[in-house]
C-alpha atoms as a PDB file:
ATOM      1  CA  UNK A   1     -20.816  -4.440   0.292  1.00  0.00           C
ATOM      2  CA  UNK A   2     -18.753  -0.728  -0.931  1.00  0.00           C
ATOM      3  CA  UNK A   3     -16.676  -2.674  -3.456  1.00  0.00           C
ATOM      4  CA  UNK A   4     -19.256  -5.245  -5.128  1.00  0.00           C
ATOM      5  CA  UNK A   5     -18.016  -6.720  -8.954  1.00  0.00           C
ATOM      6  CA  UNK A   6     -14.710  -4.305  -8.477  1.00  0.00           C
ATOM      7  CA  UNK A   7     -11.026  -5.016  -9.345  1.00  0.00           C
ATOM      8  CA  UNK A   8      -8.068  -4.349  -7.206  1.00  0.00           C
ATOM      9  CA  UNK A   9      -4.347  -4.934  -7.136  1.00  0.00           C
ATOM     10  CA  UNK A  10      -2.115  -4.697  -4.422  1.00  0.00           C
ATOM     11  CA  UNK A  11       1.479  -5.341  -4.220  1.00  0.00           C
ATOM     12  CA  UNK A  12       3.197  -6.819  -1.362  1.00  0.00           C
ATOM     13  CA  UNK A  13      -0.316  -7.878  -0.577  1.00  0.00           C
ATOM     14  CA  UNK A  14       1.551 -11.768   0.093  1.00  0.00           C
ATOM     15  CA  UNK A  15       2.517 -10.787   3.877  1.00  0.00           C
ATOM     16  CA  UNK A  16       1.511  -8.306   7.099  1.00  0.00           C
ATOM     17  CA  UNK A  17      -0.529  -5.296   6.482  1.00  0.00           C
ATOM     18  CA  UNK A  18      -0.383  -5.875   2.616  1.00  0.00           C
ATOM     19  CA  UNK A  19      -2.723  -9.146   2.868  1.00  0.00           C
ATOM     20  CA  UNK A  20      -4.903  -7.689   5.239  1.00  0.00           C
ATOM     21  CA  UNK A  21      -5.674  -4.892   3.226  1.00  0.00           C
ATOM     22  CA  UNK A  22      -5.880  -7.816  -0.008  1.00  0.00           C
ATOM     23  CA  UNK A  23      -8.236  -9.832   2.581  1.00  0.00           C
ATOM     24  CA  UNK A  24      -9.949  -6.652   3.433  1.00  0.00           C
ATOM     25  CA  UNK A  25     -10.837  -5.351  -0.248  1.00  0.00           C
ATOM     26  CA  UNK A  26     -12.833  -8.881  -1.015  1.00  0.00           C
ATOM     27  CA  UNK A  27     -14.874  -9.149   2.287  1.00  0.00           C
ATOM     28  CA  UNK A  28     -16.242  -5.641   0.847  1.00  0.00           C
ATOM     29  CA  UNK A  29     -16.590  -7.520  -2.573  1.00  0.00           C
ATOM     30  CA  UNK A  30     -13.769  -6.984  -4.745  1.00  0.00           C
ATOM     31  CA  UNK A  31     -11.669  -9.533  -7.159  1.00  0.00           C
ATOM     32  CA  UNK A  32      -8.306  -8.509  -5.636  1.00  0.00           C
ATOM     33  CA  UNK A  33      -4.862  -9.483  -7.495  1.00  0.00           C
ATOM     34  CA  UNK A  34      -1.461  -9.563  -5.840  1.00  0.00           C
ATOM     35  CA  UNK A  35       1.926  -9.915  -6.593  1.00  0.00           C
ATOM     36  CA  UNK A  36       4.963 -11.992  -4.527  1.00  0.00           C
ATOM     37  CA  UNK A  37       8.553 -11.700  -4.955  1.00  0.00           C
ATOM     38  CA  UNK A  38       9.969 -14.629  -2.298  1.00  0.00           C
ATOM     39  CA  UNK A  39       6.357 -15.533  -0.185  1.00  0.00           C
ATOM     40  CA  UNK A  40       4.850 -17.643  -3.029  1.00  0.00           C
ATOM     41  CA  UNK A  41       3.307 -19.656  -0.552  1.00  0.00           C
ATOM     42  CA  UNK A  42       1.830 -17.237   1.606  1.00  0.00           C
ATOM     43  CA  UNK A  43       0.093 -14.933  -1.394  1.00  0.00           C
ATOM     44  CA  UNK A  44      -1.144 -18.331  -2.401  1.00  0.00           C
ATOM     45  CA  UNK A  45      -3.090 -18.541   0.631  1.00  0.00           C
ATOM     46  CA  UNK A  46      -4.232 -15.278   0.484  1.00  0.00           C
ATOM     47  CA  UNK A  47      -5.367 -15.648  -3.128  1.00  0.00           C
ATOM     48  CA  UNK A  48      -7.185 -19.161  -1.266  1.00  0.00           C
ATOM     49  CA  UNK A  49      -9.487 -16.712   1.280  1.00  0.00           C
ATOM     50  CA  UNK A  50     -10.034 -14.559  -1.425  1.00  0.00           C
ATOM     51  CA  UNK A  51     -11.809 -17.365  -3.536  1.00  0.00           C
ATOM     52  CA  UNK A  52     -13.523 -18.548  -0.385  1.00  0.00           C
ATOM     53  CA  UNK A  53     -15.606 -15.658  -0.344  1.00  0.00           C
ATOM     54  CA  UNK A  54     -16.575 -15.765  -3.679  1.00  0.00           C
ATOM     55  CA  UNK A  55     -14.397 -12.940  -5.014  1.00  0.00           C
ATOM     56  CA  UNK A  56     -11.103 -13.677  -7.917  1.00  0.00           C
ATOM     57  CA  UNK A  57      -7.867 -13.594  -6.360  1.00  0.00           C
ATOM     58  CA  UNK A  58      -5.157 -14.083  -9.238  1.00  0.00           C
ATOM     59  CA  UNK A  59      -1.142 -14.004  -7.666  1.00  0.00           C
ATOM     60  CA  UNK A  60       1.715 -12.644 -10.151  1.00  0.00           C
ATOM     61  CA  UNK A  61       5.424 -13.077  -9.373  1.00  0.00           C
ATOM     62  CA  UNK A  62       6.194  -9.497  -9.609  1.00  0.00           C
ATOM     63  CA  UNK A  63       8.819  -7.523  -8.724  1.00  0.00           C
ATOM     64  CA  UNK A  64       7.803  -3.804  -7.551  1.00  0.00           C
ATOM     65  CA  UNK A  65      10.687  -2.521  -8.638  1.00  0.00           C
ATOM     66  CA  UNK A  66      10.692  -3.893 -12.082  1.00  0.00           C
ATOM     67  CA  UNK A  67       8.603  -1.436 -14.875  1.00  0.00           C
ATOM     68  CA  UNK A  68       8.145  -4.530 -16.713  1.00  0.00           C
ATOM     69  CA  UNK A  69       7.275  -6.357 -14.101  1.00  0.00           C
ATOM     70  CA  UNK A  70       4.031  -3.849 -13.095  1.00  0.00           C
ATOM     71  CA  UNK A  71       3.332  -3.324 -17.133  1.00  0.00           C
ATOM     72  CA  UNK A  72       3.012  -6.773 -17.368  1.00  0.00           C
ATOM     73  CA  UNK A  73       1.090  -7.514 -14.319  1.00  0.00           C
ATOM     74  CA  UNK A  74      -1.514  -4.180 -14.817  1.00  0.00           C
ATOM     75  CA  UNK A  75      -2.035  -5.821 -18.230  1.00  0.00           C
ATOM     76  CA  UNK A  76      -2.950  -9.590 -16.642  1.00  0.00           C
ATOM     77  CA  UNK A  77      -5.040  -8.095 -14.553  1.00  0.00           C
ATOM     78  CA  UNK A  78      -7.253  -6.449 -16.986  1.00  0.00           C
ATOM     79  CA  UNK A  79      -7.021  -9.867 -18.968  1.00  0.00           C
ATOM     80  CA  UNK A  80      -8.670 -11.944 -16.355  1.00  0.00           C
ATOM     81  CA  UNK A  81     -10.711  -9.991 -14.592  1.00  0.00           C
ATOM     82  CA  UNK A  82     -11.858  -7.886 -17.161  1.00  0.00           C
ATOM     83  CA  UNK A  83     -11.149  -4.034 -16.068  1.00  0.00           C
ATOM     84  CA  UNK A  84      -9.411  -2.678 -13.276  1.00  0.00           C
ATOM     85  CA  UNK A  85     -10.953  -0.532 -10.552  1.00  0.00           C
ATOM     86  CA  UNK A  86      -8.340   0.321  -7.808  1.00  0.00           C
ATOM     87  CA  UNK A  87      -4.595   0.246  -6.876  1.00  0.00           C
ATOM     88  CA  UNK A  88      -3.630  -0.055  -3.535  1.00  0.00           C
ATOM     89  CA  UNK A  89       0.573   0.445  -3.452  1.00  0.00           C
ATOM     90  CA  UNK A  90       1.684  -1.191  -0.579  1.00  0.00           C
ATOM     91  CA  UNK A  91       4.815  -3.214  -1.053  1.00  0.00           C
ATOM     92  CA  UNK A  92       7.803  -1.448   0.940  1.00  0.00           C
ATOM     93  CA  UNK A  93      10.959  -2.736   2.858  1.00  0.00           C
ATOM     94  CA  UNK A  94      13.119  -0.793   5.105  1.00  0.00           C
ATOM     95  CA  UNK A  95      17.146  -1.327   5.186  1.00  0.00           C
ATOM     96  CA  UNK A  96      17.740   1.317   8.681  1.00  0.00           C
ATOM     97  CA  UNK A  97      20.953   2.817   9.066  1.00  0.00           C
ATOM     98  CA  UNK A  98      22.491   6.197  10.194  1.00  0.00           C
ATOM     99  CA  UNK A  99      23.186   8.526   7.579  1.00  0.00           C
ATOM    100  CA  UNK A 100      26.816   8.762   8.195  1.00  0.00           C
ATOM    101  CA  UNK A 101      27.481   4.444   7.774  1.00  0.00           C
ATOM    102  CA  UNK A 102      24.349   4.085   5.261  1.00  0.00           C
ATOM    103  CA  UNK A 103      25.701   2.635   2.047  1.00  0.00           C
ATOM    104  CA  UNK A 104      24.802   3.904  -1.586  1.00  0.00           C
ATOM    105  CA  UNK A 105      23.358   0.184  -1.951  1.00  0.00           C
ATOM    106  CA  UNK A 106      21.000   0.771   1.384  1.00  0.00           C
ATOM    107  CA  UNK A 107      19.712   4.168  -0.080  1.00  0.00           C
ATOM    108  CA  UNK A 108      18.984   2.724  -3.504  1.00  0.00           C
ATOM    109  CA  UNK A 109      17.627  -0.257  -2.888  1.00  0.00           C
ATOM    110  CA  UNK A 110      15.093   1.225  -0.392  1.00  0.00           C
ATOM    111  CA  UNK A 111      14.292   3.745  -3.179  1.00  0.00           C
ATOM    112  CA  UNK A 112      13.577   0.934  -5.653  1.00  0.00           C
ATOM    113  CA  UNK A 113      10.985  -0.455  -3.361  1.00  0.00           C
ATOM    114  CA  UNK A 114       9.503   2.011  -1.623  1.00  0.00           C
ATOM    115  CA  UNK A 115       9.308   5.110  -4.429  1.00  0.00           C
ATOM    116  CA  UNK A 116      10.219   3.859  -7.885  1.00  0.00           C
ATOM    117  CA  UNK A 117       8.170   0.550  -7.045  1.00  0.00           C
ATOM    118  CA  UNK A 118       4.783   2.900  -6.845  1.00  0.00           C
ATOM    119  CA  UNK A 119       6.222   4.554  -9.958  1.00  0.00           C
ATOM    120  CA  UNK A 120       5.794   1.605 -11.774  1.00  0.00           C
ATOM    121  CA  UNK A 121       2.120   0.151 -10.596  1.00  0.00           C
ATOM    122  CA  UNK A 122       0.496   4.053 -11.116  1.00  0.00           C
ATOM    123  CA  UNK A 123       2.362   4.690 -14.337  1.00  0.00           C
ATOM    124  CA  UNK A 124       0.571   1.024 -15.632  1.00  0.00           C
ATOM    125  CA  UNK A 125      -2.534   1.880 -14.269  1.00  0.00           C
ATOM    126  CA  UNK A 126      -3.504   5.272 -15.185  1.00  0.00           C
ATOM    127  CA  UNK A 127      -4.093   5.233 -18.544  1.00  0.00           C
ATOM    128  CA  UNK A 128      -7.234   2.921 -17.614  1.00  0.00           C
ATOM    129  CA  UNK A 129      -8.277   5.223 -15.536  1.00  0.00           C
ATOM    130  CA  UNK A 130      -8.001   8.145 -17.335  1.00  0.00           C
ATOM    131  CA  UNK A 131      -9.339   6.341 -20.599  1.00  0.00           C
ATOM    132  CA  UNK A 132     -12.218   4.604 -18.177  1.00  0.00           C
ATOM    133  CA  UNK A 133     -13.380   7.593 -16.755  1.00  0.00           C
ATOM    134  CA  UNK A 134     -12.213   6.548 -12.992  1.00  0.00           C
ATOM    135  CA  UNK A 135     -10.418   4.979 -10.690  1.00  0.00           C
ATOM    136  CA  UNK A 136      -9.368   4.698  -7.015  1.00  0.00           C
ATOM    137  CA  UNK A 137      -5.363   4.465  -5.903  1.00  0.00           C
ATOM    138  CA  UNK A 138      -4.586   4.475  -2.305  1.00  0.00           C
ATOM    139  CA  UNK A 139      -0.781   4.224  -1.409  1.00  0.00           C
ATOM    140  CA  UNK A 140       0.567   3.493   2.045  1.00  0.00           C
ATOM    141  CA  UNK A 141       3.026   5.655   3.201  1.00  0.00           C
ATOM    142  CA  UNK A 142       4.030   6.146   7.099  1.00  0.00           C
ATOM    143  CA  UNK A 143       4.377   8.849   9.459  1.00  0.00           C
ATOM    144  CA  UNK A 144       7.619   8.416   9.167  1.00  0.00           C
ATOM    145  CA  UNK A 145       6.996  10.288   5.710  1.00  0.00           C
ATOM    146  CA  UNK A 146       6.063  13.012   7.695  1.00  0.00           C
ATOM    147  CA  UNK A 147       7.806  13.596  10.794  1.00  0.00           C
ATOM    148  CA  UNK A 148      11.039  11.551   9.661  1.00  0.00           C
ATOM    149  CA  UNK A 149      12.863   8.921  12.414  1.00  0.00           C
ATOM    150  CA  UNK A 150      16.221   8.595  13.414  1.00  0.00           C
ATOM    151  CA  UNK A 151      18.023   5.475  11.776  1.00  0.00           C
ATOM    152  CA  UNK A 152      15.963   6.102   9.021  1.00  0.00           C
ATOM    153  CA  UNK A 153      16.599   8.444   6.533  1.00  0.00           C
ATOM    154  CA  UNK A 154      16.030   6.285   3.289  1.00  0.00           C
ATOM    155  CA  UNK A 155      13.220   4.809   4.909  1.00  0.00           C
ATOM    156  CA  UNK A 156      11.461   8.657   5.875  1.00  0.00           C
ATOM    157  CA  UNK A 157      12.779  10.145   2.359  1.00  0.00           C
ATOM    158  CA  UNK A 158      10.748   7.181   0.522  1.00  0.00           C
ATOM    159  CA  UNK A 159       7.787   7.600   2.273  1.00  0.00           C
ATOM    160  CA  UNK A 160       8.243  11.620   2.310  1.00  0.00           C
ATOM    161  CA  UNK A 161       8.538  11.461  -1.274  1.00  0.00           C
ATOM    162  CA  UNK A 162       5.206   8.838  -1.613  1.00  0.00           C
ATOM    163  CA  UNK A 163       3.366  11.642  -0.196  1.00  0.00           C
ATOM    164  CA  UNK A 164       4.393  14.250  -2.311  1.00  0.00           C
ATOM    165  CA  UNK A 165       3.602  11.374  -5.309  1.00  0.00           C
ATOM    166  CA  UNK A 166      -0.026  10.952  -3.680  1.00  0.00           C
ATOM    167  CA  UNK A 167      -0.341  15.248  -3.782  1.00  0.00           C
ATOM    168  CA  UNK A 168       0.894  15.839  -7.781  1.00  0.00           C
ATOM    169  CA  UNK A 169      -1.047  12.767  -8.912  1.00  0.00           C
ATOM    170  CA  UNK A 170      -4.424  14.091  -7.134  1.00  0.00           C
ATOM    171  CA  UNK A 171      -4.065  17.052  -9.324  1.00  0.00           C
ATOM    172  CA  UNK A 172      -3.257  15.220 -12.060  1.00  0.00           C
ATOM    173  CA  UNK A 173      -6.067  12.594 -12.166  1.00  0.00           C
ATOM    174  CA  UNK A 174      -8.915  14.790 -11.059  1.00  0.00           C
ATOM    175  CA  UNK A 175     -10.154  15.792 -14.056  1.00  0.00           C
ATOM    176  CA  UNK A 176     -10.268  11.709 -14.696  1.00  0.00           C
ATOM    177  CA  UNK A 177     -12.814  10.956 -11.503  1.00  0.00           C
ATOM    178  CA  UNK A 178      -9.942   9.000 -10.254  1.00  0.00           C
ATOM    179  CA  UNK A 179      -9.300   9.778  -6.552  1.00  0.00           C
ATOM    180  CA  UNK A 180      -6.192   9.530  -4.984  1.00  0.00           C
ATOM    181  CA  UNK A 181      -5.046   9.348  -1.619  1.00  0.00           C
ATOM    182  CA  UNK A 182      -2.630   8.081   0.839  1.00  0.00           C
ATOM    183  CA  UNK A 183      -2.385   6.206   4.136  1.00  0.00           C
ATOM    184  CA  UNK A 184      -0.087   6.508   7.034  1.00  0.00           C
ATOM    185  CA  UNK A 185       0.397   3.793   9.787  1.00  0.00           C
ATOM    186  CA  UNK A 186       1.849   4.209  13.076  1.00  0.00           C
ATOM    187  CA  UNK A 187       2.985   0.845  14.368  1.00  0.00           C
ATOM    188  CA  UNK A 188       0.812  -1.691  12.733  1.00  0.00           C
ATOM    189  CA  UNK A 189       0.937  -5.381  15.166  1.00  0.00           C
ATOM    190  CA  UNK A 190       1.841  -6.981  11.697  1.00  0.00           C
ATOM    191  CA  UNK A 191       4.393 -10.103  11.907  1.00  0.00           C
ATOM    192  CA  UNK A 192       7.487  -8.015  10.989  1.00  0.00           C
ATOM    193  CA  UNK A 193       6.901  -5.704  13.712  1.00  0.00           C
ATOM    194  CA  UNK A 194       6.512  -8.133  16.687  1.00  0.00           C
ATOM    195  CA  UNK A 195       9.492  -8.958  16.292  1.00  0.00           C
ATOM    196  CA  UNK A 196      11.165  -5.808  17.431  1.00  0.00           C
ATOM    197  CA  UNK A 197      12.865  -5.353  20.740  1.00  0.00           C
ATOM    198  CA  UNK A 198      10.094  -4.796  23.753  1.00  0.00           C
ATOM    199  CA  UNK A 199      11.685  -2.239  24.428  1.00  0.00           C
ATOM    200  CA  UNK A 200      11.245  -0.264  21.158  1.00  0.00           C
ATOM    201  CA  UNK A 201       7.776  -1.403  20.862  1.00  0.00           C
ATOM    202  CA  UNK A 202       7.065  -0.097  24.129  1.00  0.00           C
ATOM    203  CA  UNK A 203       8.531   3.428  22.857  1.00  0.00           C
ATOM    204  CA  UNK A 204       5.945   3.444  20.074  1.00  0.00           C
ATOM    205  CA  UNK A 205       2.909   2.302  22.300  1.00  0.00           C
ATOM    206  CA  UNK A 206       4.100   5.352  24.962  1.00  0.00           C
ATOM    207  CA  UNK A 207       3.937   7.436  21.995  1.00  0.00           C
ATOM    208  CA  UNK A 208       0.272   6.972  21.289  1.00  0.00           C
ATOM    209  CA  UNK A 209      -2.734   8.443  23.038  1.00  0.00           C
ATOM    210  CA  UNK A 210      -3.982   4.763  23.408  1.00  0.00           C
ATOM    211  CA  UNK A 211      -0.724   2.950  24.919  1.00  0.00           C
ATOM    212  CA  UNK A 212      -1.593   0.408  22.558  1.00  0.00           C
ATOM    213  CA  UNK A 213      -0.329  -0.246  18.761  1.00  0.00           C
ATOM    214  CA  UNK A 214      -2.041  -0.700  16.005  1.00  0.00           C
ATOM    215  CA  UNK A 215      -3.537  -3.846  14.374  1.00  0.00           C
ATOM    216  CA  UNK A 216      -3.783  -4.752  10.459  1.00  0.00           C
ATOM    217  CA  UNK A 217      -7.539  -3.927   9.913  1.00  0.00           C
ATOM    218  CA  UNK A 218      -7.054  -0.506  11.544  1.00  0.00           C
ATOM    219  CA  UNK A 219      -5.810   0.377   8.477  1.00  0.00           C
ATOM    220  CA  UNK A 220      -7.113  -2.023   5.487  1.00  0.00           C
ATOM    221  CA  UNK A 221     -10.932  -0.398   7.102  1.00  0.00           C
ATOM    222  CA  UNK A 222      -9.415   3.214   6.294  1.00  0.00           C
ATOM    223  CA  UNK A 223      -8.224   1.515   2.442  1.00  0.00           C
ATOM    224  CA  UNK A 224     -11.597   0.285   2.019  1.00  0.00           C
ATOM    225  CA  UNK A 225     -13.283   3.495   2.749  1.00  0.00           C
ATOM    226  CA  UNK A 226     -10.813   5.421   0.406  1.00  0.00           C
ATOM    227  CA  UNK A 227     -11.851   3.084  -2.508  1.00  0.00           C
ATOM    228  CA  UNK A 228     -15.638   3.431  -1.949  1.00  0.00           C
ATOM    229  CA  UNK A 229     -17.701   5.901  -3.394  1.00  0.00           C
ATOM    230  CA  UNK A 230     -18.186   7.284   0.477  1.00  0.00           C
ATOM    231  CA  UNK A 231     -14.801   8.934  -0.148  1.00  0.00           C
ATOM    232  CA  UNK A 232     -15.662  10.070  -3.608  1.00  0.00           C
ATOM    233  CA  UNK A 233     -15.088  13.790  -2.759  1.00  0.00           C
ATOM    234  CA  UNK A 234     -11.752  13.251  -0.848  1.00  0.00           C
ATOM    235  CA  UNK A 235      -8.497  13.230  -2.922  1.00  0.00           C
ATOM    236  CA  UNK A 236      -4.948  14.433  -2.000  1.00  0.00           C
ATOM    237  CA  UNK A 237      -5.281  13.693   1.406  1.00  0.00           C
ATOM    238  CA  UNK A 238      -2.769  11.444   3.779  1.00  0.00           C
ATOM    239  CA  UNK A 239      -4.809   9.831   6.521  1.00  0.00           C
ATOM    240  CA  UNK A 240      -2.809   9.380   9.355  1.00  0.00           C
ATOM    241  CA  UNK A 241      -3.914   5.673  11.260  1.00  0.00           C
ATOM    242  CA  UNK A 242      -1.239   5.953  14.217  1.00  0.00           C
ATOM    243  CA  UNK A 243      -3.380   5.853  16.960  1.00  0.00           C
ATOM    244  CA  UNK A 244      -2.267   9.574  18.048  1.00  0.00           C
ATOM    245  CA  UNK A 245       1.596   8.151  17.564  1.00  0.00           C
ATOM    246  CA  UNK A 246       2.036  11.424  15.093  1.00  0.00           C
ATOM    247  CA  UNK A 247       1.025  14.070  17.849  1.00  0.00           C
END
């Protein structure tokens, strides 16, 4: 196992791609901590398969877009698990709406989430990196971030501006071993998405080389290899996990 005795938190990791990637970390071997705003229940379970495998799993009510919330959380983490290893910013939301009806509430609250949200984890975690000597922080972004989508314009700005965050911090943290990276999904199968129009999800699938979207571990196995020491010599980057749905 990559990620034997290490310790990981990932927010949003209650629901969809977030608790794969949670579920994904500990079959590798890491204590993994998440956080839940509303799904209580379902981080609980998550935190349940965790244990099963003989990892920690420790759920905090947390909200992302709360600094006191992450300080306070960051600082748990270290308590009970005794260090902390890797950061994997997940938790996101999307509120769509064209640009010329989108409300300043929309924008803002989408900002909260999705920018100011991984703000608050990194700004908590760093300093035990950089005093530790390492570290590993993988945020999820989209292609969206990169190619932007129509409906969307708070949505592609957050995750535009995530990978500009993943770029600065890179050159920040280097000199601190800690590696940092981001990830971005094409259409991921996760529950939220099925739930889309056919018709929409067969627009995404035409998109891809495969004709097929993407499923949950397609991307939590790209987050594991991004906190092993396989990717030790890879920082800065955005991995793209789309299934071709970019080209």
């Amino acid at each position: 196992m990559e990620l034997e005795n290490k310790n990981a938190i990932v927010t949003g990791g209650s629901v969809g791609l977030g608790a794969a990637i949670a579920i994904g970390l500990a079959e590798e071997g890491a204590n993994v901590a998440l956080n839940f705003r509303k799904h209580d229940t379902e981080a609980k379970q998550v935190a349940e398969e965790i244990v099963k495998m003989g990892r920690k799993g420790l759920v905090v009510q947390a909200d992302v877009s709360n600094f006191d919330d992450a300080q306070k959380m960051v600082q748990q983490v270290v308590k009970e698990f005794g260090g902390l290893d890797i950061l994997v910013c997940n938790a996101g939301i999307n509120w769509d709406g064209v640009i010329w009806k989108m409300t300043e509430e929309q924008w803002d609250r989408v900002m909260e989430v999705n920018l100011k949200g991984y703000f608050n984890y990194i700004r908590a975690a760093t300093p035990i990196f950089k005093e530790q000597g390492h570290g590993k922080i993988v945020n999820i972004t989209s292609i969206n971030g990169l190619r932007g989508k129509f409906g969307q314009t708070n949505y592609s700005a957050s995750k535009g501006g995530i990978i500009a965050l993943t770029k600065a911090l890179a050159k920040e943290m280097g000199r601190s071993n800690v590696n940092v990276n981001a990830v971005a999904p094409g259409m991921i199968a996760t529950e939220m998405m099925l739930q889309i129009p056919e018709k929409y999800m067969q627009i995404a699938k035409d998109e891809t080389v495969f004709g097929r979207i993407g499923d949950p571990e397609d991307v939590s196995n790209v987050v594991n290899f991004l906190c092993s020491e396989k990717s030790r010599h890879i920082t800065g980057g955005v991995i793209k996990v789309d299934g071709g749905q970019y080209i």
